[in-house]
C-alpha atoms as a PDB file:
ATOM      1  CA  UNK A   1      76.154 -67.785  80.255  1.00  0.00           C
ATOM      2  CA  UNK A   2      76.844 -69.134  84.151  1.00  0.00           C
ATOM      3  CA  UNK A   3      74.150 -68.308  86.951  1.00  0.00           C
ATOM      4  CA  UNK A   4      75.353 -65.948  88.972  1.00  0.00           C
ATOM      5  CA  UNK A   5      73.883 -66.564  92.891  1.00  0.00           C
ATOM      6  CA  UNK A   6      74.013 -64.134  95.320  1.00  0.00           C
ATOM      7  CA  UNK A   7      75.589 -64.933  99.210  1.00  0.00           C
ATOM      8  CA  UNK A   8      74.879 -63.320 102.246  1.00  0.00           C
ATOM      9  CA  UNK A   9      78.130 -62.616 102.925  1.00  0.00           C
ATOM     10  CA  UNK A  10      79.549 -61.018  99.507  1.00  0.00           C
ATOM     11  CA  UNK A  11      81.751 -58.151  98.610  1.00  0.00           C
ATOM     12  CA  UNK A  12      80.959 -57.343  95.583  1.00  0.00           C
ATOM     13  CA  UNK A  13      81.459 -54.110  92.838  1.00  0.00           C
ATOM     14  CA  UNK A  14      77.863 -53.733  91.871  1.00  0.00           C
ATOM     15  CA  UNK A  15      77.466 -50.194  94.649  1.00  0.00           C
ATOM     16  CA  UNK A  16      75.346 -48.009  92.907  1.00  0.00           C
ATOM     17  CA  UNK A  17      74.956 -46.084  89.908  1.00  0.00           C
ATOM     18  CA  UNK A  18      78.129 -43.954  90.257  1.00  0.00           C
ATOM     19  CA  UNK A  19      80.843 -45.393  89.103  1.00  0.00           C
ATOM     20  CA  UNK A  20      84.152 -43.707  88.850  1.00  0.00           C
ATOM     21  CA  UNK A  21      86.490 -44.841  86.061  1.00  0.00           C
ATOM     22  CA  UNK A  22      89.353 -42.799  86.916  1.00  0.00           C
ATOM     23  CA  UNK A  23      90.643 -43.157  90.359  1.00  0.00           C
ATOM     24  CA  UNK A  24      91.662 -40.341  92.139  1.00  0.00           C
ATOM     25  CA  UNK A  25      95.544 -41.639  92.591  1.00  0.00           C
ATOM     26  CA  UNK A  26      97.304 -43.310  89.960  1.00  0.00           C
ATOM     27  CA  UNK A  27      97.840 -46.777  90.364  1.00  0.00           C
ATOM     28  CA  UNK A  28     101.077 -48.418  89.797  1.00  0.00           C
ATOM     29  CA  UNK A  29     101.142 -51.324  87.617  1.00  0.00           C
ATOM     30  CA  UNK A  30     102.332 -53.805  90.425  1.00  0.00           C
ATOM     31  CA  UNK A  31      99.207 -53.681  92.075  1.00  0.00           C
ATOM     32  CA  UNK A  32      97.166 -54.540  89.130  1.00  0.00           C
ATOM     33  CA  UNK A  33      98.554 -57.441  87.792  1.00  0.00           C
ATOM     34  CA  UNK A  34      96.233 -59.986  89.646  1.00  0.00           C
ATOM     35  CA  UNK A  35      92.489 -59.652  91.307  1.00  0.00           C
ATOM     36  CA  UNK A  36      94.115 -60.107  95.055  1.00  0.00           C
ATOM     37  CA  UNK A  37      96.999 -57.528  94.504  1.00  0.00           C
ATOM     38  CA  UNK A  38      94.174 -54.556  94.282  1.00  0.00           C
ATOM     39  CA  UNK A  39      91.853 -55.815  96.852  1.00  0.00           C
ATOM     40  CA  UNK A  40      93.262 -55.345 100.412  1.00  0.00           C
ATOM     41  CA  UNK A  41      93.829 -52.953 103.377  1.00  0.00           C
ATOM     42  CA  UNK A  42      90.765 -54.049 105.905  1.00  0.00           C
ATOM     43  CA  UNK A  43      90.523 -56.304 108.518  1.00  0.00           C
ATOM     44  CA  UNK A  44      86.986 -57.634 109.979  1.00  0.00           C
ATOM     45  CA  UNK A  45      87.639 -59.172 113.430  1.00  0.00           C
ATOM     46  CA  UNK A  46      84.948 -60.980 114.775  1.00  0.00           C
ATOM     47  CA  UNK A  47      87.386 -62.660 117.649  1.00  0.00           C
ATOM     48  CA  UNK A  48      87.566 -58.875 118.892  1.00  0.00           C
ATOM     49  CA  UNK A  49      84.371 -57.843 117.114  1.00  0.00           C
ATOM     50  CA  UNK A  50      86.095 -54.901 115.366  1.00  0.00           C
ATOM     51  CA  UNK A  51      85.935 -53.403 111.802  1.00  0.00           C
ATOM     52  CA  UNK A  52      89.210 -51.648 111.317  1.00  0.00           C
ATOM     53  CA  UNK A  53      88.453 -48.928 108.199  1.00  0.00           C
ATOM     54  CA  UNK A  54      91.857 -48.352 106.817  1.00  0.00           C
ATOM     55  CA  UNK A  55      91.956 -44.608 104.719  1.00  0.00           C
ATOM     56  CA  UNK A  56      94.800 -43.460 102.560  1.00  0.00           C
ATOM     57  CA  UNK A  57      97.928 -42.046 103.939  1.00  0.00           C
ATOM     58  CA  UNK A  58      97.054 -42.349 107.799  1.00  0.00           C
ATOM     59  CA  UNK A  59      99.898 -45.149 108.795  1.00  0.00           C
ATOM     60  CA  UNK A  60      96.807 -47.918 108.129  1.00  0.00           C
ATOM     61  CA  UNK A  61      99.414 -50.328 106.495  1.00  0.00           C
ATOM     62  CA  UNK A  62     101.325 -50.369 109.995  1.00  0.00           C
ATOM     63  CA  UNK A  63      98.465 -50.614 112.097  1.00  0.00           C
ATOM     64  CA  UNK A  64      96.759 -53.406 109.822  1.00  0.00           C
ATOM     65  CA  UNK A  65     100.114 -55.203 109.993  1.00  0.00           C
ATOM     66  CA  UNK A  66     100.600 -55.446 113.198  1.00  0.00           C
ATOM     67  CA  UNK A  67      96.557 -56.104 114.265  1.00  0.00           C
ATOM     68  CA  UNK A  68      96.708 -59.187 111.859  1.00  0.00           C
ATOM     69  CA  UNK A  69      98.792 -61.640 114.307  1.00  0.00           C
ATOM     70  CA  UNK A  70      95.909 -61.135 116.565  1.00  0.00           C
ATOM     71  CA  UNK A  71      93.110 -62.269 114.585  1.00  0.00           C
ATOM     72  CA  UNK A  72      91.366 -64.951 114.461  1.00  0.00           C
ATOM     73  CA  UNK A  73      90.750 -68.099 111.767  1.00  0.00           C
ATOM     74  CA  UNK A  74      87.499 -66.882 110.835  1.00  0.00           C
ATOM     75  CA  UNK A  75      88.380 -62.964 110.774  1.00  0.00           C
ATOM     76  CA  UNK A  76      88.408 -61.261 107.376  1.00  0.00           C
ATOM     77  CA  UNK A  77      92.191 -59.895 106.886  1.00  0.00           C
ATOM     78  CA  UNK A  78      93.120 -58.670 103.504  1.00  0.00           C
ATOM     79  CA  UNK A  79      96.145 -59.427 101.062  1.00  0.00           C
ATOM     80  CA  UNK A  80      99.341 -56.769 101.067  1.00  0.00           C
ATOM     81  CA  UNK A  81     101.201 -56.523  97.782  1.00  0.00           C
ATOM     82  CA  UNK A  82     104.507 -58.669  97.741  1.00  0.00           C
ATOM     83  CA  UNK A  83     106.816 -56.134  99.672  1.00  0.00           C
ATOM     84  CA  UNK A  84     104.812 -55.260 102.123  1.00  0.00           C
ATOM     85  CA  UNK A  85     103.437 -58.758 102.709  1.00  0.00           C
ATOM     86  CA  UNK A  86     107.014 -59.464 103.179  1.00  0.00           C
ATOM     87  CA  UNK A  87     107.835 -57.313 105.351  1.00  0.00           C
ATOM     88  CA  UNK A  88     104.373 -58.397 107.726  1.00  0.00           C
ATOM     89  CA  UNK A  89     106.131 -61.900 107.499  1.00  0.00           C
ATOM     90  CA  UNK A  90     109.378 -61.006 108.793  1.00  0.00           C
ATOM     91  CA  UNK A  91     108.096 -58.695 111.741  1.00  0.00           C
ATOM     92  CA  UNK A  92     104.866 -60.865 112.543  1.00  0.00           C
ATOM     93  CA  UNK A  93     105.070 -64.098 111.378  1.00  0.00           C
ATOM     94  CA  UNK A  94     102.111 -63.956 109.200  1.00  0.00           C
ATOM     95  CA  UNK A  95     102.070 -62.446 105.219  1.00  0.00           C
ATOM     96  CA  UNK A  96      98.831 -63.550 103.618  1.00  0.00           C
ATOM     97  CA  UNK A  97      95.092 -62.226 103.518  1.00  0.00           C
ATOM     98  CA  UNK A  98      92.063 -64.543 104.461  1.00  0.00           C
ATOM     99  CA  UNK A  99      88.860 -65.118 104.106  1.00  0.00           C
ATOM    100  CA  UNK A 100      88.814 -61.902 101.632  1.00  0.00           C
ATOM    101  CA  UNK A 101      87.246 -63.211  98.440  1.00  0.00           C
ATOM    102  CA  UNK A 102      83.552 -63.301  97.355  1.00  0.00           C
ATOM    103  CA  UNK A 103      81.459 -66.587  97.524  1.00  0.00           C
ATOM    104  CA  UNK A 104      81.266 -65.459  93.687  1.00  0.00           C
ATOM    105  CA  UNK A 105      82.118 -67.331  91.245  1.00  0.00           C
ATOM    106  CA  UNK A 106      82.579 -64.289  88.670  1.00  0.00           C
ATOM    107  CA  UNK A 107      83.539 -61.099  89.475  1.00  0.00           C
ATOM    108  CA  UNK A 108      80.402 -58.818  88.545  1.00  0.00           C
ATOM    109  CA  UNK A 109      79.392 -55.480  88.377  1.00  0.00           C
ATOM    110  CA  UNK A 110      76.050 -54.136  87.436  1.00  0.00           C
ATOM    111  CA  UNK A 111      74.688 -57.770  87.049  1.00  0.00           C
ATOM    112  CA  UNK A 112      77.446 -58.000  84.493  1.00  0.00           C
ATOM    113  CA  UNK A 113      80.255 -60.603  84.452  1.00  0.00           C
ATOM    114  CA  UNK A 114      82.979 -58.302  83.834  1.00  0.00           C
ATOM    115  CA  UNK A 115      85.774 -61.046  84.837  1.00  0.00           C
ATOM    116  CA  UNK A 116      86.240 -64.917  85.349  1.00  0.00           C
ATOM    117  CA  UNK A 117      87.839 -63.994  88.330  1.00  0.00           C
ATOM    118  CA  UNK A 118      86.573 -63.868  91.652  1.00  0.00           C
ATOM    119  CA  UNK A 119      85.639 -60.724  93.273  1.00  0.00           C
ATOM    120  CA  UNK A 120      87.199 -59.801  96.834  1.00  0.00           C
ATOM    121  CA  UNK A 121      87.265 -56.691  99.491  1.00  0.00           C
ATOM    122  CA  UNK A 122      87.966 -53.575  97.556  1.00  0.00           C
ATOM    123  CA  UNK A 123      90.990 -51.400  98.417  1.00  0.00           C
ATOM    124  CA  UNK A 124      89.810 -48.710 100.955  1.00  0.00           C
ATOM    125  CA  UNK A 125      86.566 -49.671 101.115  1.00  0.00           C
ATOM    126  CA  UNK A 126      84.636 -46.573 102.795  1.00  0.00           C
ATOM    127  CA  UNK A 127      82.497 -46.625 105.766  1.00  0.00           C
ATOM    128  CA  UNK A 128      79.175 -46.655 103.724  1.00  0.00           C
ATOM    129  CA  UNK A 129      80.517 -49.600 101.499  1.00  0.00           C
ATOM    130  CA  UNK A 130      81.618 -52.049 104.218  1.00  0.00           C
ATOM    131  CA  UNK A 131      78.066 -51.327 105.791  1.00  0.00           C
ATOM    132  CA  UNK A 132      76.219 -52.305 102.929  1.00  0.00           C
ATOM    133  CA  UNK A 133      78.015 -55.739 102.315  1.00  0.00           C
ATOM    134  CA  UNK A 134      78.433 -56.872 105.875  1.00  0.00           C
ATOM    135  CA  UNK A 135      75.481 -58.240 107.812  1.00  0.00           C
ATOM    136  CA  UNK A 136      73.516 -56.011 109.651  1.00  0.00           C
ATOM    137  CA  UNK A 137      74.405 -57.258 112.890  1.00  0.00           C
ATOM    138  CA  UNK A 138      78.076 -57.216 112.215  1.00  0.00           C
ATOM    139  CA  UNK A 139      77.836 -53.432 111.491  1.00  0.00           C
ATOM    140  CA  UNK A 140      75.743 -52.802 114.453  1.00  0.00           C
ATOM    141  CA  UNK A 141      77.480 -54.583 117.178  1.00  0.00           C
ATOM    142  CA  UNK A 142      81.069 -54.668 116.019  1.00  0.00           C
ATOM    143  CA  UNK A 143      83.309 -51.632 116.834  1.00  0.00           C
ATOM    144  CA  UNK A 144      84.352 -49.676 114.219  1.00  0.00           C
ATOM    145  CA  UNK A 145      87.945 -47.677 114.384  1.00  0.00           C
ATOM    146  CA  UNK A 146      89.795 -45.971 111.906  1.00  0.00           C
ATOM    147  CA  UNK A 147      92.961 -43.799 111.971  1.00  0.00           C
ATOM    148  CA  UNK A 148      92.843 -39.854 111.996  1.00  0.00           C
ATOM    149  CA  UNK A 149      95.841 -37.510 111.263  1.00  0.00           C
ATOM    150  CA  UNK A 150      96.239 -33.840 110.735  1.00  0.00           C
ATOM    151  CA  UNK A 151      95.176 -32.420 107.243  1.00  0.00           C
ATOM    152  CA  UNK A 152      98.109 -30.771 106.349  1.00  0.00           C
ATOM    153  CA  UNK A 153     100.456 -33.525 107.351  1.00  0.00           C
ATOM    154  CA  UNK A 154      98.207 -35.749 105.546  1.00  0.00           C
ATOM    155  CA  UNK A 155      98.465 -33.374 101.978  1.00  0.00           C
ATOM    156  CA  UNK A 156     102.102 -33.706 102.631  1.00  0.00           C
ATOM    157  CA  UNK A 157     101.960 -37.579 102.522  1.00  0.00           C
ATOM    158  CA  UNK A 158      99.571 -37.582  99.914  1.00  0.00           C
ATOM    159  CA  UNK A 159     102.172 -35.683  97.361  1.00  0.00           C
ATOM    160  CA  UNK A 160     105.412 -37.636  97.971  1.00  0.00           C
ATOM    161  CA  UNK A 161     103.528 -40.678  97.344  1.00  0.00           C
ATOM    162  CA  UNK A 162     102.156 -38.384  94.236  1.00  0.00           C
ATOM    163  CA  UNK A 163     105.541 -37.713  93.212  1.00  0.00           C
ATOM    164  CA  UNK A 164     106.952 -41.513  93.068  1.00  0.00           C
ATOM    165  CA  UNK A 165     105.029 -42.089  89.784  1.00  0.00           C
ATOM    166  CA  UNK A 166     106.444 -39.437  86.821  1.00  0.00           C
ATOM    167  CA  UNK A 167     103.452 -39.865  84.812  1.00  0.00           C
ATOM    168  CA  UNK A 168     101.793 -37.793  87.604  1.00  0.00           C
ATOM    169  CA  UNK A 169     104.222 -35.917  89.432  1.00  0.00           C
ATOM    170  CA  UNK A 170     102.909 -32.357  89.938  1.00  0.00           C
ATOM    171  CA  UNK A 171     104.794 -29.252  88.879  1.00  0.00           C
ATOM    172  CA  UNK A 172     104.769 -28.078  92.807  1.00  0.00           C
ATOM    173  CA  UNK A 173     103.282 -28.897  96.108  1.00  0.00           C
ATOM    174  CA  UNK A 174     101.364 -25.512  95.969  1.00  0.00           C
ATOM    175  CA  UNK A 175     100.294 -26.293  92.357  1.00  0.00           C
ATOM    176  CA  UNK A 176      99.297 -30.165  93.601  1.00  0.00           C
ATOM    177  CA  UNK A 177      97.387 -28.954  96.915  1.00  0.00           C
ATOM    178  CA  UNK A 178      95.565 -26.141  94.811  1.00  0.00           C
ATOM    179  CA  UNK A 179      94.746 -28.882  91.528  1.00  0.00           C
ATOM    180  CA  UNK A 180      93.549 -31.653  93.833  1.00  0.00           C
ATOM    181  CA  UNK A 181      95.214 -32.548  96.778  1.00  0.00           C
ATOM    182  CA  UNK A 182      92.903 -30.483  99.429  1.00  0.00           C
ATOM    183  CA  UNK A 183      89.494 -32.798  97.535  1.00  0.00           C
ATOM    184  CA  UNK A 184      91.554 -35.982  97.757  1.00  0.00           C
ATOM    185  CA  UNK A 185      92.042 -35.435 101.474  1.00  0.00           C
ATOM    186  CA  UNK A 186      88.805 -34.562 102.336  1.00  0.00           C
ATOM    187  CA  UNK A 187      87.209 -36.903  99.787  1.00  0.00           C
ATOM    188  CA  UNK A 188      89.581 -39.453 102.614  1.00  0.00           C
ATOM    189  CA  UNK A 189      88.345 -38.367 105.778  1.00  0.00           C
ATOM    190  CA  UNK A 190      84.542 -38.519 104.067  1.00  0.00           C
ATOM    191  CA  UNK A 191      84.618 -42.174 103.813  1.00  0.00           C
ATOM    192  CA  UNK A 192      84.752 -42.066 107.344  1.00  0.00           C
ATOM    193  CA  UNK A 193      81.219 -40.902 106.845  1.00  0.00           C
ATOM    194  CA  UNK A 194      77.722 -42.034 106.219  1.00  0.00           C
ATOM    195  CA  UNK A 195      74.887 -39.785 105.407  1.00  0.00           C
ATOM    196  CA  UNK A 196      76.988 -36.819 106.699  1.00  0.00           C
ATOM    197  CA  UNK A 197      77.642 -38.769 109.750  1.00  0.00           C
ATOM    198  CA  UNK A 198      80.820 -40.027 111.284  1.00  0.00           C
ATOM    199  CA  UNK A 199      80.390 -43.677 111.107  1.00  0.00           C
ATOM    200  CA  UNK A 200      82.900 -44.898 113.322  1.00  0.00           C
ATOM    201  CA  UNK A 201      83.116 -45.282 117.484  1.00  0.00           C
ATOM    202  CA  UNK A 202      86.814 -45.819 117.698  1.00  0.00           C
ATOM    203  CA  UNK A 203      89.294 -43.068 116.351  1.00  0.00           C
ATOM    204  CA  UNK A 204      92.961 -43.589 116.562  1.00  0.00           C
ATOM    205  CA  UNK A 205      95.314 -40.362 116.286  1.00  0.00           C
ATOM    206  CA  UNK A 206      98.169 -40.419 114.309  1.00  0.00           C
ATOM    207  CA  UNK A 207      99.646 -37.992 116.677  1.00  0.00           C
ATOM    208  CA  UNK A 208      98.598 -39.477 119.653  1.00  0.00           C
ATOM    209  CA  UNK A 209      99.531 -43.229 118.071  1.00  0.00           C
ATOM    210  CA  UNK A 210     100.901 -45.382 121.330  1.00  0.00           C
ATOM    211  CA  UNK A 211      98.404 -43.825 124.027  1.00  0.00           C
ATOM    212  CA  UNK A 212      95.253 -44.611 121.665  1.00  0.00           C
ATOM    213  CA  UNK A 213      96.206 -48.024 120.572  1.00  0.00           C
ATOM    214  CA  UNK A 214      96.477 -48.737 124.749  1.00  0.00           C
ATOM    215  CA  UNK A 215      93.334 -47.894 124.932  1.00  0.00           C
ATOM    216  CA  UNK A 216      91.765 -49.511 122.042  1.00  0.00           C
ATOM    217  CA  UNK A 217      93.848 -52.863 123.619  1.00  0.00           C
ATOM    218  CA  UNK A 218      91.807 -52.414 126.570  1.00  0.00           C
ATOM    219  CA  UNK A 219      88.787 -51.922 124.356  1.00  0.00           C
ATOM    220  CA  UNK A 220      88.889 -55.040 122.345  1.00  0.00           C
ATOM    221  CA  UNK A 221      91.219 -57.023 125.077  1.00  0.00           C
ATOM    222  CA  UNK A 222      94.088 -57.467 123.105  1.00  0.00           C
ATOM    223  CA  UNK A 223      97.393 -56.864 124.086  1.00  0.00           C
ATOM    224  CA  UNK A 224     100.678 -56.387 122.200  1.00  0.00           C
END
């Protein structure tokens, strides 16, 4: 069996003991077919010195979009899946993910080689996560922004994009937000969270989109 060496910079499955095998969402098979197509949605800046934590729902895909033509060569931007990345190309002039996959040479989890492929940046990756894979003074210094939206608009989102797969489609919106949906958006805004404490120093309202992403601009001196 291959050595497996660890990097300082790796982003890897091996967490903690806790493992979920079902996720909370179904996944459609598209996004599964290859190891980059399920690892995306976060950016790492260090040109700006910003970690953008993208959560479910909250218009991340347009905002990550967009904040990719201003990163740098060394910044950390993760894949789309083929429409999307598509669409990134034809409105910014950019479609694919860097600097995303592990220094691994196997995917692992648990100290287990679980795949021959490499491992890269998980999909949603919550605050507590990203912390414990980045370097410490990455974390500390960099600023940390996220997107916020109101609950009930975000249970609304959460059940159309519910109702696109049949497998899962539930009977009712009252039967969906009852069954699960009020967890899954809370379970979202927790990732925001370490310890029981809001991990991030930036928050961007979806409400209050185009006067927070001026300031933000201001924050991180980029314009667009």
């Amino acid at each position: 069996m291959p050595t497996v060496k660890h990097a300082k910079y790796v982003m890897h499955a091996a967490s903690d003991n806790k493992v979920s095998k079902k996720p909370l969402l179904p996944i459609p098979p598209s996004t599964i077919e290859t190891t980059t197509a399920y690892t995306k949605n976060m950016i790492v800046s260090h040109k700006h010195k910003m970690i953008f934590i993208k959560r479910m729902k909250i218009a991340g895909t347009s905002f990550e979009m967009a904040l990719g033509r201003y990163c740098g060569t060394e910044d950390i931007i993760t894949p789309l899946e083929a429409n999307r990345g598509a669409m990134r190309q034809k409105r910014f002039g950019h479609n694919e993910g860097q600097n995303y996959k592990s220094p691994h040479k196997y995917n692992i989890r648990h100290n287990k080689i679980i795949s021959m492929e490499p491992k890269a940046f998980a999909e949603h990756y919550p605050a507590a996560r990203i912390k414990k894979y980045l370097p410490k003074e990455i974390w500390d210094s960099y600023l940390k922004v996220s997107i916020v939206r109101c609950p009930y608009d975000t249970l609304i989102s959460y059940y159309y994009w519910m109702c696109r797969f049949p497998a899962k489609k539930p009977d009712s919106f009252e039967s969906y937000a009852i069954d699960s949906g009020i967890d899954q958006v809370l379970d979202n805004y927790k990732k925001l969270h370490i310890d029981g404490k809001l991990a991030t120093d930036f928050l961007i309202r979806f409400e209050n989109f185009d006067e927070d992403i001026k300031k933000l601009e201001d924050l991180i001196d980029c314009k667009g």
